[in-house]
PDB file of N, CA and C in Angstrom:
ATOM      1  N   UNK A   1       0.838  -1.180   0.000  1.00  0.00           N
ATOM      2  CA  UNK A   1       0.000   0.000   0.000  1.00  0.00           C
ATOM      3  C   UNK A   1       0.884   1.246   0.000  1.00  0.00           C
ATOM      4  N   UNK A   2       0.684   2.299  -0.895  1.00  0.00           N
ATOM      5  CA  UNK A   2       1.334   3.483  -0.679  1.00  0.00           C
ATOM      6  C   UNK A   2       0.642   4.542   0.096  1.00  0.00           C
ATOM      7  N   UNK A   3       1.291   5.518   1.059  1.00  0.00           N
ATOM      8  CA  UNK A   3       0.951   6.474   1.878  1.00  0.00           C
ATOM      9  C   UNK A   3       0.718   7.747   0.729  1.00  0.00           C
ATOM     10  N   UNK A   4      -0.538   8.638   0.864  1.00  0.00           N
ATOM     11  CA  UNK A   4      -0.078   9.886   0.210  1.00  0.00           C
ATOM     12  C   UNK A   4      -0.394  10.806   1.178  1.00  0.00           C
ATOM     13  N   UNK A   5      -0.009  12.088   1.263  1.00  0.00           N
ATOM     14  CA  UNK A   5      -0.217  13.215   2.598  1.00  0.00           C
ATOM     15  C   UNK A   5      -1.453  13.333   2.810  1.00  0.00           C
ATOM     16  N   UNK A   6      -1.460  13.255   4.540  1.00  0.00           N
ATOM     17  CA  UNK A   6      -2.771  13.458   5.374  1.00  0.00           C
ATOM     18  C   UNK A   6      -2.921  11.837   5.980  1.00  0.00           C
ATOM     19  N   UNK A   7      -2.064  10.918   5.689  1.00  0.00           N
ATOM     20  CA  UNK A   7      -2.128   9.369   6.148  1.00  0.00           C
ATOM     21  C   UNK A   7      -3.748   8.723   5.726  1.00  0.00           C
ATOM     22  N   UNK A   8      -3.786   8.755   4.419  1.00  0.00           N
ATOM     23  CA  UNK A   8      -4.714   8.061   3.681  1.00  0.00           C
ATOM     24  C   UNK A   8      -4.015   7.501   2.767  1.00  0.00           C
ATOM     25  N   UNK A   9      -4.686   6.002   2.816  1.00  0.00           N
ATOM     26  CA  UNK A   9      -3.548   4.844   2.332  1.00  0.00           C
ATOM     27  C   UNK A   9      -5.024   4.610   0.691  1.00  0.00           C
ATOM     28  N   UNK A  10      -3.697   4.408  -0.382  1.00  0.00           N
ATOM     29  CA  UNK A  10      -4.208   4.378  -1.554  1.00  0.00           C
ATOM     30  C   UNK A  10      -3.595   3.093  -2.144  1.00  0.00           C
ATOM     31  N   UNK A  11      -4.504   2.135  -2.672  1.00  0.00           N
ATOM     32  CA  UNK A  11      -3.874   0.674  -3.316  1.00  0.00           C
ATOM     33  C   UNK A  11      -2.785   1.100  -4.530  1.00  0.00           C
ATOM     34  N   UNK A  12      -1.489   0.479  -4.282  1.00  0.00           N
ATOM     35  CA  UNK A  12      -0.588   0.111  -5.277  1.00  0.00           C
ATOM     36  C   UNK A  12      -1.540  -0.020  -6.600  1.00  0.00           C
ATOM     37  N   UNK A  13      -0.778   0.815  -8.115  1.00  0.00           N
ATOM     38  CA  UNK A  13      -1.554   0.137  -9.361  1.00  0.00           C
ATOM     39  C   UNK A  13      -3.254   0.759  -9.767  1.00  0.00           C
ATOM     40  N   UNK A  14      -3.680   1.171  -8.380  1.00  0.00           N
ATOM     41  CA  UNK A  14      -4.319   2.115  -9.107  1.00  0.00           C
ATOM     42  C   UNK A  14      -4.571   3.541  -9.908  1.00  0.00           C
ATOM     43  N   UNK A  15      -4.635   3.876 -11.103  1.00  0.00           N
ATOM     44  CA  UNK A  15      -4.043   5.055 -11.581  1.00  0.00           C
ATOM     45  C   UNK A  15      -4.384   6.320 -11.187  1.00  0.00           C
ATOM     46  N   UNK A  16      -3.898   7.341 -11.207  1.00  0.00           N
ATOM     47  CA  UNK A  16      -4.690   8.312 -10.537  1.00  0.00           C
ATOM     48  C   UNK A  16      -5.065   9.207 -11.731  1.00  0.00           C
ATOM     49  N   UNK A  17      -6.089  10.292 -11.213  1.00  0.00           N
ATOM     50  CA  UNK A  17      -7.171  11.139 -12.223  1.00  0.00           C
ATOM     51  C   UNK A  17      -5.688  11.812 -13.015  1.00  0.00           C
ATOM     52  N   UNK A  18      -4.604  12.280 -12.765  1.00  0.00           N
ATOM     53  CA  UNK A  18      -3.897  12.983 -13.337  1.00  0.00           C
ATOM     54  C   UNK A  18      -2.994  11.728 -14.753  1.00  0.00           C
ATOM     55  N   UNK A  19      -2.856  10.540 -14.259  1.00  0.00           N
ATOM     56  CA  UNK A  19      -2.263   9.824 -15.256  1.00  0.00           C
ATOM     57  C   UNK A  19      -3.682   9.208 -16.323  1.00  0.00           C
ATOM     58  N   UNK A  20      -4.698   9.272 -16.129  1.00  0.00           N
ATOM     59  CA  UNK A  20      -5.722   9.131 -17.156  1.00  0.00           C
ATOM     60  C   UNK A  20      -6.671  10.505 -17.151  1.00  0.00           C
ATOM     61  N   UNK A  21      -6.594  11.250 -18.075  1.00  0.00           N
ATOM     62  CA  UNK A  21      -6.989  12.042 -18.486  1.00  0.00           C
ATOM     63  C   UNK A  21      -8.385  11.874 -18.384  1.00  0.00           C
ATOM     64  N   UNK A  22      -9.321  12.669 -18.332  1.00  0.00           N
ATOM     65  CA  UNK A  22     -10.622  12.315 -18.250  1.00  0.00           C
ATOM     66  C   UNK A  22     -11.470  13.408 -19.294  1.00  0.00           C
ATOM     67  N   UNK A  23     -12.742  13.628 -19.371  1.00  0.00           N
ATOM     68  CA  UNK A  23     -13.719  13.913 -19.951  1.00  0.00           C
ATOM     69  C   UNK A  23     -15.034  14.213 -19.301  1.00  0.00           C
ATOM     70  N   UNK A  24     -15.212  15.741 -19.013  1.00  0.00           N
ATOM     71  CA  UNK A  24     -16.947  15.643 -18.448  1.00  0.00           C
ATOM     72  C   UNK A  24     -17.402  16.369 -19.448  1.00  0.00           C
ATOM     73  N   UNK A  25     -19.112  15.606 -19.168  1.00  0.00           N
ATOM     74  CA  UNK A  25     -19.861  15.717 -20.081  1.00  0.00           C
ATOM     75  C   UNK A  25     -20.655  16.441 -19.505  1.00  0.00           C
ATOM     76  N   UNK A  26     -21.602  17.066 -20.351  1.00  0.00           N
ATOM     77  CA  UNK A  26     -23.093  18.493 -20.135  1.00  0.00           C
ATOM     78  C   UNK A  26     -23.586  17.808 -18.521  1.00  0.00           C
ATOM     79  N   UNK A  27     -24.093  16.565 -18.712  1.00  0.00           N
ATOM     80  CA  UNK A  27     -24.907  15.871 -17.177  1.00  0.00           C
ATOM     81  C   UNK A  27     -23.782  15.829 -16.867  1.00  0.00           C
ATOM     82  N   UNK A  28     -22.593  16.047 -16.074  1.00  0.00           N
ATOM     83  CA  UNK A  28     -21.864  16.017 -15.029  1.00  0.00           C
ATOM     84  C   UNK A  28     -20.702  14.613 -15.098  1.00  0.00           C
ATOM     85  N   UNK A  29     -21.209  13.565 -16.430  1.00  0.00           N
ATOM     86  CA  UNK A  29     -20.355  12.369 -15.677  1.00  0.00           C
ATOM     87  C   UNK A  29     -19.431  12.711 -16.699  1.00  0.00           C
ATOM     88  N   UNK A  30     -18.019  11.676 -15.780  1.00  0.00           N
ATOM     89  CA  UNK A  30     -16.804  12.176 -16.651  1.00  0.00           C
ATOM     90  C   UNK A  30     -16.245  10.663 -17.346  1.00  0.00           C
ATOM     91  N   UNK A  31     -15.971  10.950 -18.372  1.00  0.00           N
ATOM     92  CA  UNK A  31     -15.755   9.506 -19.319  1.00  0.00           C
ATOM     93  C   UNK A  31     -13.844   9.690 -19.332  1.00  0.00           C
ATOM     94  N   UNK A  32     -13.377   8.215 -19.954  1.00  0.00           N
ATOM     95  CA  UNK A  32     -12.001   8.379 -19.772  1.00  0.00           C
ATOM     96  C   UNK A  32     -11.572   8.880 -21.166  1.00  0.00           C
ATOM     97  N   UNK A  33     -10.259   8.958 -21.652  1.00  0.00           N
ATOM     98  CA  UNK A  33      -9.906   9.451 -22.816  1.00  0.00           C
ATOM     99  C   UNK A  33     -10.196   8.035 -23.808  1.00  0.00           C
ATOM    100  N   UNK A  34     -10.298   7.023 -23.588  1.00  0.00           N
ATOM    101  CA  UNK A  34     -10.506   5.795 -24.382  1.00  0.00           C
ATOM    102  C   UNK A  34     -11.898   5.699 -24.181  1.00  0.00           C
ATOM    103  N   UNK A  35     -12.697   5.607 -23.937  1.00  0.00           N
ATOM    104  CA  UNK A  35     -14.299   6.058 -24.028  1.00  0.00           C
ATOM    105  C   UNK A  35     -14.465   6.799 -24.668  1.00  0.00           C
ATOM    106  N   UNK A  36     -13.909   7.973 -24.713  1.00  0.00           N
ATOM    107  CA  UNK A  36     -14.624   9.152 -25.683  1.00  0.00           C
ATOM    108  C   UNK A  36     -13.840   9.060 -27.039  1.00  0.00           C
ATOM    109  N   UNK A  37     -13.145   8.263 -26.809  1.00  0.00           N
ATOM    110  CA  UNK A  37     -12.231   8.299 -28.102  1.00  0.00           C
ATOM    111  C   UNK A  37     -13.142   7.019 -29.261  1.00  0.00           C
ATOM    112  N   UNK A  38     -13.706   6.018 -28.167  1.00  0.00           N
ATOM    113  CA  UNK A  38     -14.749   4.788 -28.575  1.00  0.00           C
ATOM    114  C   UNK A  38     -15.578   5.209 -29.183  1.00  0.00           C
ATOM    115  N   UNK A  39     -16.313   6.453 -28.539  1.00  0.00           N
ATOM    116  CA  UNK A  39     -17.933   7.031 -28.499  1.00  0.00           C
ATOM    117  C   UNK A  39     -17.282   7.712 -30.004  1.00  0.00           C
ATOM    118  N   UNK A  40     -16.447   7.902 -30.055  1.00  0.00           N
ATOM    119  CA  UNK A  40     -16.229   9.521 -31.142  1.00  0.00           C
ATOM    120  C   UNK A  40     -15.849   8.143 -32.392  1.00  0.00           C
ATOM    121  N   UNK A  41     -15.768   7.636 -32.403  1.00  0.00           N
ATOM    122  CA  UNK A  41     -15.689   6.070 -33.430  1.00  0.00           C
ATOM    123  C   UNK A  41     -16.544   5.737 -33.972  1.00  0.00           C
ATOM    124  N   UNK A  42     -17.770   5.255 -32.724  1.00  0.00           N
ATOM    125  CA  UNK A  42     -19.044   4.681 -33.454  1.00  0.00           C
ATOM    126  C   UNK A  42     -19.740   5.761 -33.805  1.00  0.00           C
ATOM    127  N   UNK A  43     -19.884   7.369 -33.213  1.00  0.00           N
ATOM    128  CA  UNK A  43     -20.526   8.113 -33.995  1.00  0.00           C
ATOM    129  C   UNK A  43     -19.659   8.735 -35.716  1.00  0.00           C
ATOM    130  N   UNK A  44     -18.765   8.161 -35.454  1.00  0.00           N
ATOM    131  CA  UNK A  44     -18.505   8.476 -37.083  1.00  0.00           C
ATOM    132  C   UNK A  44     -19.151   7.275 -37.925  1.00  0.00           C
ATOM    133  N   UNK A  45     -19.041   6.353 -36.891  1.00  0.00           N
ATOM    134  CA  UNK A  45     -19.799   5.328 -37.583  1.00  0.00           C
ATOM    135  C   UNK A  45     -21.020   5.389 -38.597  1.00  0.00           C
ATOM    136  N   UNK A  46     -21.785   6.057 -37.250  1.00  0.00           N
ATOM    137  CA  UNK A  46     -23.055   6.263 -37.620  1.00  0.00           C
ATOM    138  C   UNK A  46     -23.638   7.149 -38.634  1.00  0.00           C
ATOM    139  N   UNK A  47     -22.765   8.067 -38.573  1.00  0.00           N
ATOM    140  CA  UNK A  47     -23.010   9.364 -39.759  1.00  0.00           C
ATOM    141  C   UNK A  47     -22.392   8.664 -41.142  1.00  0.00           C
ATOM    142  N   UNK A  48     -21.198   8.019 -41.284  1.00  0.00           N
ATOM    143  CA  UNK A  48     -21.108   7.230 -42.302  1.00  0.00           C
ATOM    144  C   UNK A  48     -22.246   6.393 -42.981  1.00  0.00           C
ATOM    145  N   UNK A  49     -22.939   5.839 -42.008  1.00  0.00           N
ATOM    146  CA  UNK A  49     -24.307   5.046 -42.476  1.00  0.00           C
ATOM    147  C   UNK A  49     -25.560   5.862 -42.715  1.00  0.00           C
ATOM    148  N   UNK A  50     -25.857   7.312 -42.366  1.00  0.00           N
ATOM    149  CA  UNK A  50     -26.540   7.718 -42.104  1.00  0.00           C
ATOM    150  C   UNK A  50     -26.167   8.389 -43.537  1.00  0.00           C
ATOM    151  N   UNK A  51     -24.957   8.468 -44.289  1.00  0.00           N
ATOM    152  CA  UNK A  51     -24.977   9.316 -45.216  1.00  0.00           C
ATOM    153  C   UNK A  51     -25.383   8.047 -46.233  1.00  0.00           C
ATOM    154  N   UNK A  52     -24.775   7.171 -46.459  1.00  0.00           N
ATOM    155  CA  UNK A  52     -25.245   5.756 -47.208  1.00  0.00           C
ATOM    156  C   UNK A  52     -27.212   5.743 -47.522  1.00  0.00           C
ATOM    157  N   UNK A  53     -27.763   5.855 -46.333  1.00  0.00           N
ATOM    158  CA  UNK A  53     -28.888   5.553 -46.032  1.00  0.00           C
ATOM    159  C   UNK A  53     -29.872   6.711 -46.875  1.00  0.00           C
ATOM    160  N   UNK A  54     -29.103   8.172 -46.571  1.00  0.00           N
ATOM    161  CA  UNK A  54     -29.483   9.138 -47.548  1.00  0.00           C
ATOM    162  C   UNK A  54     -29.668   9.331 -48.880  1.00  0.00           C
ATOM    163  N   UNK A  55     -28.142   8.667 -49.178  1.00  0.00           N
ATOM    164  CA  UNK A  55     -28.011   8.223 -51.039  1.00  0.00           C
ATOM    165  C   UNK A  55     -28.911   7.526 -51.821  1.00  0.00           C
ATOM    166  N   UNK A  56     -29.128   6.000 -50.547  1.00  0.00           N
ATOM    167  CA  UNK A  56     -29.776   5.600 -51.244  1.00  0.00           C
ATOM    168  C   UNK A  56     -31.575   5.979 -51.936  1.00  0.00           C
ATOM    169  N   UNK A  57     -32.024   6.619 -50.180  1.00  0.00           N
ATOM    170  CA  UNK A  57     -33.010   7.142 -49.899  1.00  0.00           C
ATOM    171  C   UNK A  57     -33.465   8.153 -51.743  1.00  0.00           C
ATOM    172  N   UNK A  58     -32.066   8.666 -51.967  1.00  0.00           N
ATOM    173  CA  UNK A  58     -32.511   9.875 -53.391  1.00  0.00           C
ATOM    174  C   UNK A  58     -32.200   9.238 -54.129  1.00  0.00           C
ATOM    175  N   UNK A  59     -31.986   7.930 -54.443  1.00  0.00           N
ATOM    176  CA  UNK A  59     -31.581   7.159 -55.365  1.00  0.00           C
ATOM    177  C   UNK A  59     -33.139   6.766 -55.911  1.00  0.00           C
ATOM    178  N   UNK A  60     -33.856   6.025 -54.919  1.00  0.00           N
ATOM    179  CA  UNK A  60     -34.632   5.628 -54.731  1.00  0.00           C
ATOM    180  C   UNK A  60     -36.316   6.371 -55.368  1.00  0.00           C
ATOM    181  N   UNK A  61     -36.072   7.990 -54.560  1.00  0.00           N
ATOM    182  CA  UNK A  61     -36.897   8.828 -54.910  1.00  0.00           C
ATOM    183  C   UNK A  61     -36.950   9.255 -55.871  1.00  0.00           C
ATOM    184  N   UNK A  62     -36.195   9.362 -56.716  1.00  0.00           N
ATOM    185  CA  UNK A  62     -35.515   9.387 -58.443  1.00  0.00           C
ATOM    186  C   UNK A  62     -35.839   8.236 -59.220  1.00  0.00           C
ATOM    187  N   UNK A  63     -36.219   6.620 -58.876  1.00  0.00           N
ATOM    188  CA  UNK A  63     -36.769   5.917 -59.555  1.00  0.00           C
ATOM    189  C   UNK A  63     -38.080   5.565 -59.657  1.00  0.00           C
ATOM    190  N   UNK A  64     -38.997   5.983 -58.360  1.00  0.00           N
ATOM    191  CA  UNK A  64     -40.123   6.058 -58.149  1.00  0.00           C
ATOM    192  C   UNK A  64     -40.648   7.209 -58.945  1.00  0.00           C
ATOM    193  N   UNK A  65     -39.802   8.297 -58.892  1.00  0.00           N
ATOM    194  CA  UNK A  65     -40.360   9.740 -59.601  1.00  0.00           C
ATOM    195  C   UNK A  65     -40.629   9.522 -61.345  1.00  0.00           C
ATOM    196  N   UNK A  66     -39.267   8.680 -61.623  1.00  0.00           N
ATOM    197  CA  UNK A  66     -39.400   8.575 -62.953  1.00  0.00           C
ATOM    198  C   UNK A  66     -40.478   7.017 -63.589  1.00  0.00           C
ATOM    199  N   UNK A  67     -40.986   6.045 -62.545  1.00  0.00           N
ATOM    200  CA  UNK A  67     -41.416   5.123 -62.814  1.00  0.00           C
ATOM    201  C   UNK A  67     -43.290   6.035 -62.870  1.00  0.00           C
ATOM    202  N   UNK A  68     -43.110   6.607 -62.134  1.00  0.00           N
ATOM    203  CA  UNK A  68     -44.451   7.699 -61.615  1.00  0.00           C
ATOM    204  C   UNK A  68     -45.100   8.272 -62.898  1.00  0.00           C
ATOM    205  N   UNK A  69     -43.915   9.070 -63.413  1.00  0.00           N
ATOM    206  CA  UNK A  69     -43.949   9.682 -64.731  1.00  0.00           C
ATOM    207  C   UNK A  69     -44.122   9.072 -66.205  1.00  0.00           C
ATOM    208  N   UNK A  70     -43.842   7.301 -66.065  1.00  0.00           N
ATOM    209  CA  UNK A  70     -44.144   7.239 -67.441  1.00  0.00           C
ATOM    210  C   UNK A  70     -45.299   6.240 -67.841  1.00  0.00           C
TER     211      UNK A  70
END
């Protein structure tokens, strides 16, 4: 166990807030730098699919328009 000042004993190996960087969010909770780095991943994710989903969406509205028309 290591001592830090004021004789409050802190477990060996656990990291402290200054060696992992952290992240707070609007509601108050704070995420680590590999969480938000996760979160910031799958939302590119998502906008990637979300632009796919669009294309096809006017792809789509463009064959109905012209099937409409003849």
């Amino acid at each position: 166990m290591a001592e830090i000042s004021g004789g409050n004993k802190i477990k060996e190996g656990i990291k402290s807030s200054e060696e992992q960087p952290q992240a707070k969010t609007d509601c108050g909770k704070v995420r680590s730098k590999e969480h938000e780095e996760a979160l910031d991943k799958k939302i590119a994710e998502i906008r990637k699919k979300n632009q796919l989903i669009e294309k096809r969406k006017e792809v789509l509205s463009e064959k109905i328009e012209k099937f409409m028309s003849e």
